[in-house]
PDB file of N, CA and C in Angstrom:
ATOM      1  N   UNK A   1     -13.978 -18.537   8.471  1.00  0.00           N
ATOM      2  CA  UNK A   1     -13.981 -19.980   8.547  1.00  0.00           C
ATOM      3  C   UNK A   1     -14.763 -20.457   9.757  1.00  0.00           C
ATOM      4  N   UNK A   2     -14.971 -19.645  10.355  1.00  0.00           N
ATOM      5  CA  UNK A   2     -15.509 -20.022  12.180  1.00  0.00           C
ATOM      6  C   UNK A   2     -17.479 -19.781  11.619  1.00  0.00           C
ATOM      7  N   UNK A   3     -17.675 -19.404  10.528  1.00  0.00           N
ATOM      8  CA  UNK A   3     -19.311 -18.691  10.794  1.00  0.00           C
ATOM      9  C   UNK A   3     -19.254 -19.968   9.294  1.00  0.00           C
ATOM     10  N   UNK A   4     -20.241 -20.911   9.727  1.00  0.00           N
ATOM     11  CA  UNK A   4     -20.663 -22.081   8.838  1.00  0.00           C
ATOM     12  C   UNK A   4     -21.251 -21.516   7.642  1.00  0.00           C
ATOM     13  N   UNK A   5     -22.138 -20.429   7.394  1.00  0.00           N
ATOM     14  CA  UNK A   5     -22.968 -20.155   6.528  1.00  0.00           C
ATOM     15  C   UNK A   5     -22.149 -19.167   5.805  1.00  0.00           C
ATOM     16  N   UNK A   6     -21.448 -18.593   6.332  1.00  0.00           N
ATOM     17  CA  UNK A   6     -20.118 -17.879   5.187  1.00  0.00           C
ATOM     18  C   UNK A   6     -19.561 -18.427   4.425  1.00  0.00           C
ATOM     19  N   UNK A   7     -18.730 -19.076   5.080  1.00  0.00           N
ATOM     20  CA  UNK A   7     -18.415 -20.354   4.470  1.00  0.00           C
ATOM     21  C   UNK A   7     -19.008 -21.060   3.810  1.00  0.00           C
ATOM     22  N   UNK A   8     -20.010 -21.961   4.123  1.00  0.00           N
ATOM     23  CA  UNK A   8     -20.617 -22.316   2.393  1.00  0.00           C
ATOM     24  C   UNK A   8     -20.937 -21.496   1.494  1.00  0.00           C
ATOM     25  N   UNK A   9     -21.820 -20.345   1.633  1.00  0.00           N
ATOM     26  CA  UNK A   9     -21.734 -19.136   0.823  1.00  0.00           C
ATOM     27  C   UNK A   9     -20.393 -18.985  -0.194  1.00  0.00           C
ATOM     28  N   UNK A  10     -18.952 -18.993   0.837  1.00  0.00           N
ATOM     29  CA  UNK A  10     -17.527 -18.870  -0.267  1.00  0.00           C
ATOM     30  C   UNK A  10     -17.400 -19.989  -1.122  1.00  0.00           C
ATOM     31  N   UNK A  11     -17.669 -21.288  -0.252  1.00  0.00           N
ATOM     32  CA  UNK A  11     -17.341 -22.392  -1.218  1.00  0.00           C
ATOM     33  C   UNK A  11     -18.391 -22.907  -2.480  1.00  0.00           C
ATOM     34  N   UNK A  12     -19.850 -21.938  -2.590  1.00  0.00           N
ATOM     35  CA  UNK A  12     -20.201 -22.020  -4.021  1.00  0.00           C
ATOM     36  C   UNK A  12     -19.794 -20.969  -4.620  1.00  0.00           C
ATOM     37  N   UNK A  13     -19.253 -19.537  -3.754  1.00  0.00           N
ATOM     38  CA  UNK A  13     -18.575 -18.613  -4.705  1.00  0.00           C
ATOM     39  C   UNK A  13     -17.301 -19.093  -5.412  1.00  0.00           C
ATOM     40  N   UNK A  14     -16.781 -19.872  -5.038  1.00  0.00           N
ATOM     41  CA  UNK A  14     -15.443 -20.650  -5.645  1.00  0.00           C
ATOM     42  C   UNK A  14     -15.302 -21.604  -6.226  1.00  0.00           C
ATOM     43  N   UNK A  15     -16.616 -22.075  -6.797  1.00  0.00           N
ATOM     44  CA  UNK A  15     -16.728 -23.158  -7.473  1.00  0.00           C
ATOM     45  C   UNK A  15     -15.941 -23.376  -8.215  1.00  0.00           C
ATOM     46  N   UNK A  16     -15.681 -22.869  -9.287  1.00  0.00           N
ATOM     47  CA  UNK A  16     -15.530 -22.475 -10.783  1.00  0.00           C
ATOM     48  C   UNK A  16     -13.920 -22.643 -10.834  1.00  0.00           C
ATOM     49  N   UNK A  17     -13.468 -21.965  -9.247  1.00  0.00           N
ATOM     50  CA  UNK A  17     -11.851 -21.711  -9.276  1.00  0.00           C
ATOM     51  C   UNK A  17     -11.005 -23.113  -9.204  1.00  0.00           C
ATOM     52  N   UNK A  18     -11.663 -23.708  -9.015  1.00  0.00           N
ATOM     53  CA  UNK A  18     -11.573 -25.611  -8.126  1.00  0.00           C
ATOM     54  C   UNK A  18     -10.264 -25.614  -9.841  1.00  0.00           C
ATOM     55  N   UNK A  19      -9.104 -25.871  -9.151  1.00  0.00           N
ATOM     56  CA  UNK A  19      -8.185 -27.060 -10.016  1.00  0.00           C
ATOM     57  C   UNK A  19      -7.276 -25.234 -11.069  1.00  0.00           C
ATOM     58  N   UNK A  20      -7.906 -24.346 -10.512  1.00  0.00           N
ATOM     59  CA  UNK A  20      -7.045 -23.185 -11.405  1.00  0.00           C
ATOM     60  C   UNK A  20      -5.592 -22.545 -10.979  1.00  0.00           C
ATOM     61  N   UNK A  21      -5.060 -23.517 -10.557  1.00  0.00           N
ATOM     62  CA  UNK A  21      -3.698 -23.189  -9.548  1.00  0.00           C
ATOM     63  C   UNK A  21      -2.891 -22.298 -10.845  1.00  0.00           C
ATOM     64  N   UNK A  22      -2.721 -22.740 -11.489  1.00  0.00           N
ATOM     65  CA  UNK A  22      -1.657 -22.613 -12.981  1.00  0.00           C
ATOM     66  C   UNK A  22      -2.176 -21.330 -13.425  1.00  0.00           C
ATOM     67  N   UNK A  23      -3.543 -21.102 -13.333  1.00  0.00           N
ATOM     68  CA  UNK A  23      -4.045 -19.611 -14.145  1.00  0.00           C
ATOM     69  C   UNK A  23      -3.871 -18.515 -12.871  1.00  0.00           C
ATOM     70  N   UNK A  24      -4.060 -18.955 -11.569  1.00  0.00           N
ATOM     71  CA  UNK A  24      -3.664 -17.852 -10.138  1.00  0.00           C
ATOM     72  C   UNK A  24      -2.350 -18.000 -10.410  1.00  0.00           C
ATOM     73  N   UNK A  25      -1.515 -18.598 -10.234  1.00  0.00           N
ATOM     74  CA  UNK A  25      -0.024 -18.420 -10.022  1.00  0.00           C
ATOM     75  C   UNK A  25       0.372 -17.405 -11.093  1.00  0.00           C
ATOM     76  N   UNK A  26      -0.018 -17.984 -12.714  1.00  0.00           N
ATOM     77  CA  UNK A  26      -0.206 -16.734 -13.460  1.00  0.00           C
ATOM     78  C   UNK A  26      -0.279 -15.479 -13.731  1.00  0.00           C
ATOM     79  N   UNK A  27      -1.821 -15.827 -13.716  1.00  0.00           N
ATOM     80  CA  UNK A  27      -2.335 -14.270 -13.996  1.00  0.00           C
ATOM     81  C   UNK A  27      -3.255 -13.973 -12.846  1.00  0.00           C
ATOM     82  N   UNK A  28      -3.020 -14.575 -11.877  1.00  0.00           N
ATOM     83  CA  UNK A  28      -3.520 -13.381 -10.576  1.00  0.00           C
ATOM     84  C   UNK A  28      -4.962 -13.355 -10.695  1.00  0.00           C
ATOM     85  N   UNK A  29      -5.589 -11.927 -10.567  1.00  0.00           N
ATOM     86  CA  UNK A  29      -6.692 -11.323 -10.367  1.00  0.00           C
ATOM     87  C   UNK A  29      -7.114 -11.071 -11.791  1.00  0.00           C
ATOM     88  N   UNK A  30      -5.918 -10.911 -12.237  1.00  0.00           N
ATOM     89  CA  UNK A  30      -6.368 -10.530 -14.056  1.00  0.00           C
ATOM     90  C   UNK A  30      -7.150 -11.295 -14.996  1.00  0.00           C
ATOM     91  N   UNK A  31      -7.280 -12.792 -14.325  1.00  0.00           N
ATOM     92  CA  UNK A  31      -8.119 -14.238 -14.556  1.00  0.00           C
ATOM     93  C   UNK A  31      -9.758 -14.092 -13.984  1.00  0.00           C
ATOM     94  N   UNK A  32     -10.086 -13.724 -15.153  1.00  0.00           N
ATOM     95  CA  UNK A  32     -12.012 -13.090 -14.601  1.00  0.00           C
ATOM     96  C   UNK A  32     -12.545 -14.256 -13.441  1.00  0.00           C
ATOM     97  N   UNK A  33     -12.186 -15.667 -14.211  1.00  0.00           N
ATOM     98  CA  UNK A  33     -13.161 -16.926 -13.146  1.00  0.00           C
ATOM     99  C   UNK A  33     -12.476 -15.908 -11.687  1.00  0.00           C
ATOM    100  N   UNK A  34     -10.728 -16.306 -11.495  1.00  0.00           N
ATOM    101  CA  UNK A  34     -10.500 -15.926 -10.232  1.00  0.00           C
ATOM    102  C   UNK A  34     -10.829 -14.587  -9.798  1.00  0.00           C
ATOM    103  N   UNK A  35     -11.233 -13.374 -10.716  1.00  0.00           N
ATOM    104  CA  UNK A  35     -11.125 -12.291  -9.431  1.00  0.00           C
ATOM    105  C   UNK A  35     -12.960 -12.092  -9.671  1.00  0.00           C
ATOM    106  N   UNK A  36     -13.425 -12.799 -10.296  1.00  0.00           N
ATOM    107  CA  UNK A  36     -15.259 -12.728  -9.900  1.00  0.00           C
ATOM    108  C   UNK A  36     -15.160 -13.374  -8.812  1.00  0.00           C
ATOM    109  N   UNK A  37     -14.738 -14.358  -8.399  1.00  0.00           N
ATOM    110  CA  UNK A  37     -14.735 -15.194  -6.956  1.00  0.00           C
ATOM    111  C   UNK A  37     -14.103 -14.791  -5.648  1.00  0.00           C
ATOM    112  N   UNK A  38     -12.943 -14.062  -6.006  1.00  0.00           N
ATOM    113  CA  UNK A  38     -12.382 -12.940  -4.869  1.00  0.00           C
ATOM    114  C   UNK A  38     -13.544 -11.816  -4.826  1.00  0.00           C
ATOM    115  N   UNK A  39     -14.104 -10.897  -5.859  1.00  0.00           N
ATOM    116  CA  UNK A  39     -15.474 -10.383  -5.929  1.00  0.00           C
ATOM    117  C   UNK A  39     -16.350 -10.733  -4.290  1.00  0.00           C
ATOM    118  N   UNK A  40     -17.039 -11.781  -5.242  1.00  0.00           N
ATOM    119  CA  UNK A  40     -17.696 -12.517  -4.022  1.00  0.00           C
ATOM    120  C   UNK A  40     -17.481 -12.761  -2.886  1.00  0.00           C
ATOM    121  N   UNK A  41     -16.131 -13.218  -2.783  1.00  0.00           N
ATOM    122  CA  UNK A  41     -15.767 -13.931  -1.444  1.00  0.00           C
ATOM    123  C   UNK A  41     -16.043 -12.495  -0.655  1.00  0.00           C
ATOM    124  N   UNK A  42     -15.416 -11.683  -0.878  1.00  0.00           N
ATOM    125  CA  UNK A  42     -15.035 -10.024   0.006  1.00  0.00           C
ATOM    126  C   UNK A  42     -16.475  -9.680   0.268  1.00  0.00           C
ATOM    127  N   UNK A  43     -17.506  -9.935  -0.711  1.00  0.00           N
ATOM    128  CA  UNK A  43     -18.570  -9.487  -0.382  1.00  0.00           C
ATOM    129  C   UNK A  43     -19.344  -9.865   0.683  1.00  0.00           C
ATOM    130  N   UNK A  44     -19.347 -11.270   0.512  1.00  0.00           N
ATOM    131  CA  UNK A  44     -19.915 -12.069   1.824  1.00  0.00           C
ATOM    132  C   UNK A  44     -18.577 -11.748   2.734  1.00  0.00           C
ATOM    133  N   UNK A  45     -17.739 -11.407   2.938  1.00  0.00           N
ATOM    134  CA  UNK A  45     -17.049 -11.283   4.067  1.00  0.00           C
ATOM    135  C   UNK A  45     -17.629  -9.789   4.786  1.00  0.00           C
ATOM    136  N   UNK A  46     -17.518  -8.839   3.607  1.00  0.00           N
ATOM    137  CA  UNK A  46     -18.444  -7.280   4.173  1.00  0.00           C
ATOM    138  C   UNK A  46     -19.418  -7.475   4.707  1.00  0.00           C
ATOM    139  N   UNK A  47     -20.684  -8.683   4.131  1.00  0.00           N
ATOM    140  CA  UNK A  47     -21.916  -8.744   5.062  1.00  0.00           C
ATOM    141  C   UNK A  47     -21.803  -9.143   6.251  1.00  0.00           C
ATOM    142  N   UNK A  48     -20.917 -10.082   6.672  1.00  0.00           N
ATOM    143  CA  UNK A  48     -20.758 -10.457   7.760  1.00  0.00           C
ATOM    144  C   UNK A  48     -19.486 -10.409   8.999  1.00  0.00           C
ATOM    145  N   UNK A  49     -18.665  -9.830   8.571  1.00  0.00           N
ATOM    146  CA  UNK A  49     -17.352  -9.746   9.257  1.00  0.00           C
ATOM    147  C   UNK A  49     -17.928  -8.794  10.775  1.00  0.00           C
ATOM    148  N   UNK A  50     -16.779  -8.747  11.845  1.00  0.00           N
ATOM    149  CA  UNK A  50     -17.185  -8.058  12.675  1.00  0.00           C
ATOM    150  C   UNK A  50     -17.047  -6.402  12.862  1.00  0.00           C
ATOM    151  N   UNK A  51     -17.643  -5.492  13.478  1.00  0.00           N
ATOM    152  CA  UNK A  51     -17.635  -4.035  13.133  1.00  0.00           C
ATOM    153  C   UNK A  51     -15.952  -3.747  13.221  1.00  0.00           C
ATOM    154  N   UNK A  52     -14.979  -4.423  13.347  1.00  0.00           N
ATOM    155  CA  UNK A  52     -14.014  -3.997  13.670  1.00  0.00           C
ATOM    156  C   UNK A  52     -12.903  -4.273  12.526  1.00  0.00           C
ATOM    157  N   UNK A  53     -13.265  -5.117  11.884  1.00  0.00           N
ATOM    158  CA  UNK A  53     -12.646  -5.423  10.547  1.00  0.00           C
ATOM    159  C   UNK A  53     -13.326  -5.253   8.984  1.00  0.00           C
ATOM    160  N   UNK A  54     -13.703  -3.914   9.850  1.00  0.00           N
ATOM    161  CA  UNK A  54     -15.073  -3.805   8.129  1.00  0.00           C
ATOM    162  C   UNK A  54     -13.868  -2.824   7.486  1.00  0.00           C
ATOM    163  N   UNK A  55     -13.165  -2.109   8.138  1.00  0.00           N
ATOM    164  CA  UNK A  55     -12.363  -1.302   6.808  1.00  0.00           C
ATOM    165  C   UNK A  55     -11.306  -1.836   6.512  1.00  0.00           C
ATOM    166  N   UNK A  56     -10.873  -2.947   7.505  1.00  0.00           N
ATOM    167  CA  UNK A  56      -9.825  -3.953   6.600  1.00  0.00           C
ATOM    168  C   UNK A  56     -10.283  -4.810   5.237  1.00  0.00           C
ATOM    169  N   UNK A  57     -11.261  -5.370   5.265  1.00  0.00           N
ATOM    170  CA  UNK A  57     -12.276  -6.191   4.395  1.00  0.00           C
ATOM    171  C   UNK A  57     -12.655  -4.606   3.187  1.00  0.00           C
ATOM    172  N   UNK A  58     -12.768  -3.687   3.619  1.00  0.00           N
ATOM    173  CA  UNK A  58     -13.180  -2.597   2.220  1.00  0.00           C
ATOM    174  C   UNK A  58     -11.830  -2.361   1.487  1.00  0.00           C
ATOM    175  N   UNK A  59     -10.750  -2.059   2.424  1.00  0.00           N
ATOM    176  CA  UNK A  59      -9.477  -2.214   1.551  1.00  0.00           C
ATOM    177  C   UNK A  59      -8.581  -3.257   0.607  1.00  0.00           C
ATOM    178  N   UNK A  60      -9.196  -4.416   1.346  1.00  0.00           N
ATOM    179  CA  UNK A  60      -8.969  -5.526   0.375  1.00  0.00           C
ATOM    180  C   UNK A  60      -9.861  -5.444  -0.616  1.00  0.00           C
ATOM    181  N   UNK A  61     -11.385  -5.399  -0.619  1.00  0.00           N
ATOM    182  CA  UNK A  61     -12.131  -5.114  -1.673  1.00  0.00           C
ATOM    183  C   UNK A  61     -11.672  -4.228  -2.572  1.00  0.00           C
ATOM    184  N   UNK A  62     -11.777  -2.789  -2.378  1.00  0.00           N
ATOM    185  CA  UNK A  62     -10.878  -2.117  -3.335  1.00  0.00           C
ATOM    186  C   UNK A  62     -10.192  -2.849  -4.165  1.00  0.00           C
ATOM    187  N   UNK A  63      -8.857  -3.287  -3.036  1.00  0.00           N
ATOM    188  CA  UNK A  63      -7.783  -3.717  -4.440  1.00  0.00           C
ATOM    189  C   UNK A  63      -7.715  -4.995  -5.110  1.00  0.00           C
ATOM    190  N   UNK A  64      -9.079  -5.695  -4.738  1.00  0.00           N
ATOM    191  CA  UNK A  64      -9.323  -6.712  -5.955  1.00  0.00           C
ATOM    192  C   UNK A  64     -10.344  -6.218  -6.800  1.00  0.00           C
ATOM    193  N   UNK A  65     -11.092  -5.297  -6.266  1.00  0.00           N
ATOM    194  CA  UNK A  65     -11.728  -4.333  -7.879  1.00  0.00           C
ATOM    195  C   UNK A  65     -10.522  -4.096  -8.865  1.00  0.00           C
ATOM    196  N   UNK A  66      -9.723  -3.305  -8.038  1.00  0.00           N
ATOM    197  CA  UNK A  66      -8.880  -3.145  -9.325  1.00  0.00           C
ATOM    198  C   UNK A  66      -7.590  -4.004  -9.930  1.00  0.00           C
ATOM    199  N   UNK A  67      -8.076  -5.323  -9.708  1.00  0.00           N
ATOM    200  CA  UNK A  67      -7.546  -6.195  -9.977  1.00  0.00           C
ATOM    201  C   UNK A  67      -6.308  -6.691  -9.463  1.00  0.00           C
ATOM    202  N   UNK A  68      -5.936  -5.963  -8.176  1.00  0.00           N
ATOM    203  CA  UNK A  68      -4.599  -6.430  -7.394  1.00  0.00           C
ATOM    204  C   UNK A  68      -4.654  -6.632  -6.651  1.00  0.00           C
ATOM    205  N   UNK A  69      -3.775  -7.233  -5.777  1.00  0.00           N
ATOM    206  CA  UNK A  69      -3.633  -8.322  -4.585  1.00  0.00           C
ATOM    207  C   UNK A  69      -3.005  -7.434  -3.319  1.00  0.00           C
ATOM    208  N   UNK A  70      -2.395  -7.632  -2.167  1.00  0.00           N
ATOM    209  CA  UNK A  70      -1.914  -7.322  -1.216  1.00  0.00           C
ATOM    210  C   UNK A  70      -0.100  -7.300  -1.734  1.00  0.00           C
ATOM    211  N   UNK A  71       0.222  -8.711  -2.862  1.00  0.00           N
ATOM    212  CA  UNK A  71       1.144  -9.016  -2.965  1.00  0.00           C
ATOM    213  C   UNK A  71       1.810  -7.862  -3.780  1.00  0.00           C
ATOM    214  N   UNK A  72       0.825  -7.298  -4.446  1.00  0.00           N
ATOM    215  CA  UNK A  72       1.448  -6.404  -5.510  1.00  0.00           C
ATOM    216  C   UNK A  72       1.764  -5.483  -4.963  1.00  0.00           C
ATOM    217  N   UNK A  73       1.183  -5.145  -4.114  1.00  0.00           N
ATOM    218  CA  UNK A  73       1.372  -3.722  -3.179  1.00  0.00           C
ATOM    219  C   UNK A  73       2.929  -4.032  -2.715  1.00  0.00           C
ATOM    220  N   UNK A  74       3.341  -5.035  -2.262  1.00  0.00           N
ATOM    221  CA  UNK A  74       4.519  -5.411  -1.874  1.00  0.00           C
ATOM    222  C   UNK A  74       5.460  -5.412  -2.977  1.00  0.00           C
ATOM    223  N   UNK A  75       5.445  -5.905  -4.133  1.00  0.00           N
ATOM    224  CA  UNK A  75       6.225  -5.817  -5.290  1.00  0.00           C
ATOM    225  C   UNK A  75       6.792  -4.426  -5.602  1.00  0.00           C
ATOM    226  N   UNK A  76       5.664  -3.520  -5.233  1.00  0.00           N
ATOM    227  CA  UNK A  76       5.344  -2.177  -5.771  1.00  0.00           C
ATOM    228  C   UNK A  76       6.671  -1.158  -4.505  1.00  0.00           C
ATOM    229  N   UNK A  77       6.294  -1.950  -3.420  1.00  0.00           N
ATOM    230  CA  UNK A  77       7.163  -1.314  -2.546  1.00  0.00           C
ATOM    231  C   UNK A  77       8.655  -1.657  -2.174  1.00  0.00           C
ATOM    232  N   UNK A  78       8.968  -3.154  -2.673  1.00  0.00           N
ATOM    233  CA  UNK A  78      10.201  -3.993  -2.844  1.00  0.00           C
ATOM    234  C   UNK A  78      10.971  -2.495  -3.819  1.00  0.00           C
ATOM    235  N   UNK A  79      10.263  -2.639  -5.231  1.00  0.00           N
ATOM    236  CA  UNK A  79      10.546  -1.867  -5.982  1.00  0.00           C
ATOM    237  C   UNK A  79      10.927  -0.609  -5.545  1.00  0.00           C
ATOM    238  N   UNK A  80      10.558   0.558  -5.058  1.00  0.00           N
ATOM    239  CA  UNK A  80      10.529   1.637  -4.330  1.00  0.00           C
ATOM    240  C   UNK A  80      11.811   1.922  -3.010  1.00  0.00           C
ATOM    241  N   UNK A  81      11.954   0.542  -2.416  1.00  0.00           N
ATOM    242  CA  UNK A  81      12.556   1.299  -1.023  1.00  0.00           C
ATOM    243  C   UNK A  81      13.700   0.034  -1.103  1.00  0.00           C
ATOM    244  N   UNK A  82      13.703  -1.171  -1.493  1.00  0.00           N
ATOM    245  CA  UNK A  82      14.631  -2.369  -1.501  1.00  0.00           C
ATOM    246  C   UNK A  82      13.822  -3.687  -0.954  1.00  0.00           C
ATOM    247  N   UNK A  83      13.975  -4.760  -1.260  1.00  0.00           N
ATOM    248  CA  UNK A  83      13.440  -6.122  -0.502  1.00  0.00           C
ATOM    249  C   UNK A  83      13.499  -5.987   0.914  1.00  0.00           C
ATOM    250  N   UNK A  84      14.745  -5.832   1.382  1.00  0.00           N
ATOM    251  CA  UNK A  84      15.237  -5.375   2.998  1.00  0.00           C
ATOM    252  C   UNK A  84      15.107  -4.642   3.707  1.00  0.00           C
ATOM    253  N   UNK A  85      14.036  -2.884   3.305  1.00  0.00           N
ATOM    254  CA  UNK A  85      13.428  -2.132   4.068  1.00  0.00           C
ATOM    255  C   UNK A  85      11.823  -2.488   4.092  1.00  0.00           C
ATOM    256  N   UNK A  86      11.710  -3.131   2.747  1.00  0.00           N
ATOM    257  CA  UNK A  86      10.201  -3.164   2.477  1.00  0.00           C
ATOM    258  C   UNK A  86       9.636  -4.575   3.354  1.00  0.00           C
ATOM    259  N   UNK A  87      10.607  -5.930   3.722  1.00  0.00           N
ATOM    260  CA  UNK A  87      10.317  -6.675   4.895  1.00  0.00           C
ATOM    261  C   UNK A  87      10.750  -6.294   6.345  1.00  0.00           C
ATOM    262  N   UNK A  88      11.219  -5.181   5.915  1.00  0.00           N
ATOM    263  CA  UNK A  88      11.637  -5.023   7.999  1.00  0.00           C
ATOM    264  C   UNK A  88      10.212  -4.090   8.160  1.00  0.00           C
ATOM    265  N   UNK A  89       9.884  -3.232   7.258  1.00  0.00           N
ATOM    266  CA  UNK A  89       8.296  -2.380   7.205  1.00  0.00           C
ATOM    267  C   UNK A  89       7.566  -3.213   7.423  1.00  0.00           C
ATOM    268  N   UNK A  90       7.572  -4.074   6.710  1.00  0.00           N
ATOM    269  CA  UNK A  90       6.615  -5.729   6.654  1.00  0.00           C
ATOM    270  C   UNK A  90       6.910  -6.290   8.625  1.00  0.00           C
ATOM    271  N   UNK A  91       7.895  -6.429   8.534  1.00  0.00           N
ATOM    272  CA  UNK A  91       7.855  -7.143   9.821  1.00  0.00           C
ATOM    273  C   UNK A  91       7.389  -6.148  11.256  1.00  0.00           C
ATOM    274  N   UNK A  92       7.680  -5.195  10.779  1.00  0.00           N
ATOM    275  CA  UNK A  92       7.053  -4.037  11.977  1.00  0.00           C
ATOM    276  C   UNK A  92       5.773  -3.553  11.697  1.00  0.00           C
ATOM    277  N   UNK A  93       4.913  -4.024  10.891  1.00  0.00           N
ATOM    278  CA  UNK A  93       3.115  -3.807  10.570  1.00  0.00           C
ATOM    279  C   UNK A  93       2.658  -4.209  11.802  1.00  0.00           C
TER     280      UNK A  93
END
């Protein structure tokens, strides 16, 4: 948000998403308009982010290739260990 030309760069990558609250709340990433535009966004974030957050920015990429979010990862681990270990893990990241 701080580098002007990224930023416009995201906001014609997101054109399309303008007014799709109902299809994200939905269906997530699984909604082509929304995860071609997460696509994008990550991409221009890889070209330009700083050397220190380039493998945070590749791991998010990843998991909107494969069509999932950060959130799911959390669902995935709610599931696995309980709501109440998987936010105290959460709160100690």
């Amino acid at each position: 948000m701080d580098d002007g030309v990224a930023a416009d760069m995201a906001m014609e990558a997101t054109e399309r998403t303008a007014g799709r609250w109902e299809q994200a709340a939905r269906h997530g990433l699984r909604d082509d308009v929304l995860a071609d535009s997460a696509r994008r966004c990550l991409a221009i974030a890889a070209g330009r982010v700083p050397a220190e957050f380039g493998s945070a920015v590749a791991d998010l990429a990843d998991l909107v290739e494969s069509r999932r979010s950060p959130a799911d990862l959390l669902s995935e681990r709610i599931t696995e260990v309980g709501p109440l270990a998987a936010f105290e893990e959460l709160a100690h990241a």
